[in-house]
N, C-alpha and C. Protein backbone atom coordinates (compact mmCIF):
# COMPACT_ATOMS: atom_id res chain seq x y z
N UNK A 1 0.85 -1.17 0.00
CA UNK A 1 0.00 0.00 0.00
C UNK A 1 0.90 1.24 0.00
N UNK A 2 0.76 2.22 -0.68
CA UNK A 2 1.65 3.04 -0.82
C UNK A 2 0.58 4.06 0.40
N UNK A 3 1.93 5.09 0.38
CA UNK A 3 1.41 6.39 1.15
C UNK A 3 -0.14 7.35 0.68
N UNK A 4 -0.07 7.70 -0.54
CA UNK A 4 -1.13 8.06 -1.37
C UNK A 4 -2.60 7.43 -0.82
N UNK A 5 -2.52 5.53 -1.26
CA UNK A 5 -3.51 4.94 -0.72
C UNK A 5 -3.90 4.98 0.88
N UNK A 6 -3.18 4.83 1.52
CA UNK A 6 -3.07 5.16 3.13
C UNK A 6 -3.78 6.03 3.35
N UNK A 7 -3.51 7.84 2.87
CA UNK A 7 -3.78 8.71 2.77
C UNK A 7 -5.33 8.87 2.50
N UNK A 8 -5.93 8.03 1.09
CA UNK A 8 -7.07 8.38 1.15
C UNK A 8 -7.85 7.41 1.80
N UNK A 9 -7.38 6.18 2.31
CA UNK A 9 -8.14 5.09 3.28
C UNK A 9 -8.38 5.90 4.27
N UNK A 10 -7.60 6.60 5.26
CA UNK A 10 -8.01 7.66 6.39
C UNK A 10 -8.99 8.43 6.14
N UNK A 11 -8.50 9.23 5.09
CA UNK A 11 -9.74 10.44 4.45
C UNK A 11 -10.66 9.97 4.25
N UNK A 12 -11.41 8.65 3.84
CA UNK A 12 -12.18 7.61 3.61
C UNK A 12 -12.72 7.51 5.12
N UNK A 13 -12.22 6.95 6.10
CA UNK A 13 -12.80 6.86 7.10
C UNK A 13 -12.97 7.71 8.27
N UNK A 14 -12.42 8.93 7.73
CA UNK A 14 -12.73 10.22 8.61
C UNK A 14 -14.12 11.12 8.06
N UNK A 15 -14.54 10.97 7.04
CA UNK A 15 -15.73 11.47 6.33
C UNK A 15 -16.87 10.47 6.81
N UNK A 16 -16.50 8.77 6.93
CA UNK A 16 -17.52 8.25 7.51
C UNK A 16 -17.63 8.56 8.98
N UNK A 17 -16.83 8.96 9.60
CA UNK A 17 -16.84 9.06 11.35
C UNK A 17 -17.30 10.50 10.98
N UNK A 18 -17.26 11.60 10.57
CA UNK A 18 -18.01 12.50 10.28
C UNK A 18 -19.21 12.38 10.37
N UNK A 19 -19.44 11.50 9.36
CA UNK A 19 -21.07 11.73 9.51
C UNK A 19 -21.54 10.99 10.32
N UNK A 20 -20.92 9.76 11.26
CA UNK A 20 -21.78 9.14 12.01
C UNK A 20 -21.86 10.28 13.04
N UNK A 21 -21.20 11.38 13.69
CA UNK A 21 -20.88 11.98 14.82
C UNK A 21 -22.19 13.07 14.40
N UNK A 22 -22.58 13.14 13.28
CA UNK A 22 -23.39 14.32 12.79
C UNK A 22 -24.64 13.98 13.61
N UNK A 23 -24.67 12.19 13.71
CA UNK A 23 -26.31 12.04 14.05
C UNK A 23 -26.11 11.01 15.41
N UNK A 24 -24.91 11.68 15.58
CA UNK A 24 -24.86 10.72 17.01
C UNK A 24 -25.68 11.04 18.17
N UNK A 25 -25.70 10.27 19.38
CA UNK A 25 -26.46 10.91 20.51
C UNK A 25 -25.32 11.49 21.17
N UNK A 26 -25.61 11.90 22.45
CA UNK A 26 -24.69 12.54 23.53
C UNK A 26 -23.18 11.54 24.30
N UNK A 27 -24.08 10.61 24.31
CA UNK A 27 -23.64 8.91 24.73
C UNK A 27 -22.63 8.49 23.92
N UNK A 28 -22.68 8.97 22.61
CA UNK A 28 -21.81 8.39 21.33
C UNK A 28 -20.68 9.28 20.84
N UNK A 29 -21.10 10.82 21.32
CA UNK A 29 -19.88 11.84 20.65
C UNK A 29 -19.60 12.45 21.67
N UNK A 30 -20.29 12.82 22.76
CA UNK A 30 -20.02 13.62 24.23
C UNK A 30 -21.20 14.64 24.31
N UNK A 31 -21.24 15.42 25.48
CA UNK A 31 -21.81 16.44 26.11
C UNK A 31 -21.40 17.07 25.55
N UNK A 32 -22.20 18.43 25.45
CA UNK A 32 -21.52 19.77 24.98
C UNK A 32 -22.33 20.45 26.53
N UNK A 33 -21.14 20.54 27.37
CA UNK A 33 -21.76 21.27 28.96
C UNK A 33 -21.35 22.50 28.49
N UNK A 34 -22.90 23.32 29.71
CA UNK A 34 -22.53 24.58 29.52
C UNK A 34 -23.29 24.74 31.23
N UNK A 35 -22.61 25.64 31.95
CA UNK A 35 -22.49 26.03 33.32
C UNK A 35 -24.12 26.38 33.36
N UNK A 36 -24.81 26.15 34.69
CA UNK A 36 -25.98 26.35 35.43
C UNK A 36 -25.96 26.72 36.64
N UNK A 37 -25.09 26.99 37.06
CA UNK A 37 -25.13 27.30 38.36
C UNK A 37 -24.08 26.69 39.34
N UNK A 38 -24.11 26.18 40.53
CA UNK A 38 -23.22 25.38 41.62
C UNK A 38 -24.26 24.94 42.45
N UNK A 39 -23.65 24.24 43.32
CA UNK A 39 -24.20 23.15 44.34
C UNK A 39 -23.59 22.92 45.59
N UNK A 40 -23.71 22.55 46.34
CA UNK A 40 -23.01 22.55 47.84
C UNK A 40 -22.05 21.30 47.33
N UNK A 41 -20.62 21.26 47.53
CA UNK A 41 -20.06 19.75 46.98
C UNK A 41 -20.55 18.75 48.39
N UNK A 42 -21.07 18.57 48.83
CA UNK A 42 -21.92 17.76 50.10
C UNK A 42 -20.91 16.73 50.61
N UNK A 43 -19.89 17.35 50.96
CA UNK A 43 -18.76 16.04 51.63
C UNK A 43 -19.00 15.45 52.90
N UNK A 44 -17.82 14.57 53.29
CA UNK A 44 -18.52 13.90 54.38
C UNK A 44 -17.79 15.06 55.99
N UNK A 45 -17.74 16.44 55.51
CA UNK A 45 -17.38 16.85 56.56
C UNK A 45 -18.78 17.78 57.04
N UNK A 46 -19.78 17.30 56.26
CA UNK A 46 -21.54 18.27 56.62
C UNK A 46 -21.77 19.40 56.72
N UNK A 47 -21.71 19.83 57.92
CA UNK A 47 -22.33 21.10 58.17
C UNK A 47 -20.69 22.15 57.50
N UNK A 48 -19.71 21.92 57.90
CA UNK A 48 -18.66 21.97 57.85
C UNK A 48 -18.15 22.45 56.21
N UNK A 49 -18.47 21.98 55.47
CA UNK A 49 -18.36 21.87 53.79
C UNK A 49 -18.80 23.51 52.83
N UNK A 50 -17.99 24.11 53.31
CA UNK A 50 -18.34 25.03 52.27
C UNK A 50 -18.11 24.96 50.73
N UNK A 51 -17.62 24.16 50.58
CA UNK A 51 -16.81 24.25 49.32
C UNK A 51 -18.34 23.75 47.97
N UNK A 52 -18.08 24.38 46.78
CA UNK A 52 -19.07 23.60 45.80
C UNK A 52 -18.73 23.32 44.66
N UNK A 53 -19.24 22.98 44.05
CA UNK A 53 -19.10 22.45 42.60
C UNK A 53 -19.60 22.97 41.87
N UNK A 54 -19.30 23.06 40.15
CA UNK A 54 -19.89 23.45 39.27
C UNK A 54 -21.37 22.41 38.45
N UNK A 55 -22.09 23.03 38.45
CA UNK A 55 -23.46 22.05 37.72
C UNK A 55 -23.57 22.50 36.31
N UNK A 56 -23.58 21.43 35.48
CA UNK A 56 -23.47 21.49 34.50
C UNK A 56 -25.09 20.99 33.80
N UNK A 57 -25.44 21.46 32.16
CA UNK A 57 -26.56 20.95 31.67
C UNK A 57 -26.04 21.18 30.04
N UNK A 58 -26.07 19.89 29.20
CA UNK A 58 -25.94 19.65 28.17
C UNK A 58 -26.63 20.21 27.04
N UNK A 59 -26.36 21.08 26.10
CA UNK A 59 -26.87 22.34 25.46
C UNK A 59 -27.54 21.19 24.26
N UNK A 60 -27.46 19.71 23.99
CA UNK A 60 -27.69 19.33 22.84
C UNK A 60 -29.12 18.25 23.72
N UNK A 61 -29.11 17.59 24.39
CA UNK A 61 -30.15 16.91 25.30
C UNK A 61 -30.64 16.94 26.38
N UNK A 62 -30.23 18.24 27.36
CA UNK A 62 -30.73 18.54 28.10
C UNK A 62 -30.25 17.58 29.45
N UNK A 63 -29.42 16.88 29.74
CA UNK A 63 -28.94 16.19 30.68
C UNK A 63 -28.31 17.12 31.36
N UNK A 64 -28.44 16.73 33.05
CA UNK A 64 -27.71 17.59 33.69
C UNK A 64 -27.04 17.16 34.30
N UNK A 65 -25.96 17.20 34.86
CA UNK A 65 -24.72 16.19 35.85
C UNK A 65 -24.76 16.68 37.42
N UNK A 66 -25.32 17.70 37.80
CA UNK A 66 -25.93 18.07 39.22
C UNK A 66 -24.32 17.81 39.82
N UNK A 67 -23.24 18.43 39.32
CA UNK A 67 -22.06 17.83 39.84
C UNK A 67 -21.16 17.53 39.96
N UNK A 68 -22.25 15.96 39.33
CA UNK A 68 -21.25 14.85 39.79
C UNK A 68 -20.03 15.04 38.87
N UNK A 69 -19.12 15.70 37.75
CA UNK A 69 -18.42 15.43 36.91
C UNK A 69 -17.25 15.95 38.29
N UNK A 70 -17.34 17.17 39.01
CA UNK A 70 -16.41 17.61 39.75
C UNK A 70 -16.58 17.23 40.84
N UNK A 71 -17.03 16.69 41.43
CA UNK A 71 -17.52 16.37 43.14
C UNK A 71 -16.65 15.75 43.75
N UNK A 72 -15.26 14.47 42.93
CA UNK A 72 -14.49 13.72 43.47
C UNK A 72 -13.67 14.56 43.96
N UNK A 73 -13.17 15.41 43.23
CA UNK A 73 -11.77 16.63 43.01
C UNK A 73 -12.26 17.09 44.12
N UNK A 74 -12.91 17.87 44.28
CA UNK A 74 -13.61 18.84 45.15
C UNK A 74 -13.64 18.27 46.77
N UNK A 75 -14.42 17.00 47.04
CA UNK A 75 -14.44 16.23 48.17
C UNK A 75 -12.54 16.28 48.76
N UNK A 76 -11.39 15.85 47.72
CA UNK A 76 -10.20 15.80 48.06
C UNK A 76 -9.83 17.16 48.38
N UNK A 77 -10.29 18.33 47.89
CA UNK A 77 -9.51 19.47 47.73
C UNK A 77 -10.17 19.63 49.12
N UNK A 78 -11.44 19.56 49.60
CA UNK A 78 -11.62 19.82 50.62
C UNK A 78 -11.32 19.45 51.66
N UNK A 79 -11.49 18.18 51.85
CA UNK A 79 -10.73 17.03 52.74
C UNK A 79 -9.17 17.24 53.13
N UNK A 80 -8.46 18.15 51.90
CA UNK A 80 -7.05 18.37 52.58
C UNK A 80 -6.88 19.88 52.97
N UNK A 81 -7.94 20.60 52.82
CA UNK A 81 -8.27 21.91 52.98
C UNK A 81 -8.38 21.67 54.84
N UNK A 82 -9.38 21.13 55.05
CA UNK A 82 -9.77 21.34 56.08
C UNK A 82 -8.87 20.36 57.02
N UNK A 83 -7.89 18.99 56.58
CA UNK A 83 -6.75 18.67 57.39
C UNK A 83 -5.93 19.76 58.12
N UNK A 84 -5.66 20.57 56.72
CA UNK A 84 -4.62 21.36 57.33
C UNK A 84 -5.10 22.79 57.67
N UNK A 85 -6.32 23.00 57.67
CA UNK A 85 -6.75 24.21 58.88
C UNK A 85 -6.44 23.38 60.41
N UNK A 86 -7.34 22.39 60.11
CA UNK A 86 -7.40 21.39 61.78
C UNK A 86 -5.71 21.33 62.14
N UNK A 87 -4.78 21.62 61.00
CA UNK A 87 -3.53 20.91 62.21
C UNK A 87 -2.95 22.23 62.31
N UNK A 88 -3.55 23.65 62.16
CA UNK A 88 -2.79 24.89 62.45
C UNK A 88 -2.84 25.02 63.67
N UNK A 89 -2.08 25.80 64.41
CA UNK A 89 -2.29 26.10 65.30
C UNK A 89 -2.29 27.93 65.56
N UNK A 90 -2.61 28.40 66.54
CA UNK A 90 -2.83 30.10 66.80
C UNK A 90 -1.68 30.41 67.73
């Protein structure tokens, strides 16, 4: 197979992945998020938890992630946030 053929076998199968992505669902090509607001990130430190997250809602189906896409990050950032207030001292 020369380079040439190579060349248009790709181009060949980038025009078909084209168009499957044209009529794909959300599930098949991705979210297109666009910001809604925030949320309490609800860690396991409760009352305690200021910290939040961004909420997201999908501009092509209307799905919303209430979240969850940042909530792991967030739970850690907090969790070592508030270690090391607890080990300051005055």
């Amino acid at each position: 197979m020369t380079l040439q053929d190579e060349i248009a076998e790709t181009e060949a199968k980038l025009a078909a992945l084209k168009q499957r992505a044209a009529t794909a669902t959300c599930a098949e090509a991705g979210h297109r998020w666009k910001s809604v607001g925030g949320a309490n990130a609800g860690c396991e430190l409760g009352d305690e938890c200021d910290c939040s997250v961004a909420v997201r809602e999908c501009e092509v189906c209307g799905v919303c992630d209430y979240g969850e896409s940042d909530r792991p990050k967030v739970h850690e950032y907090c969790r070592k946030r508030h270690d090391a207030l607890s080990s300051e001292t005055i």
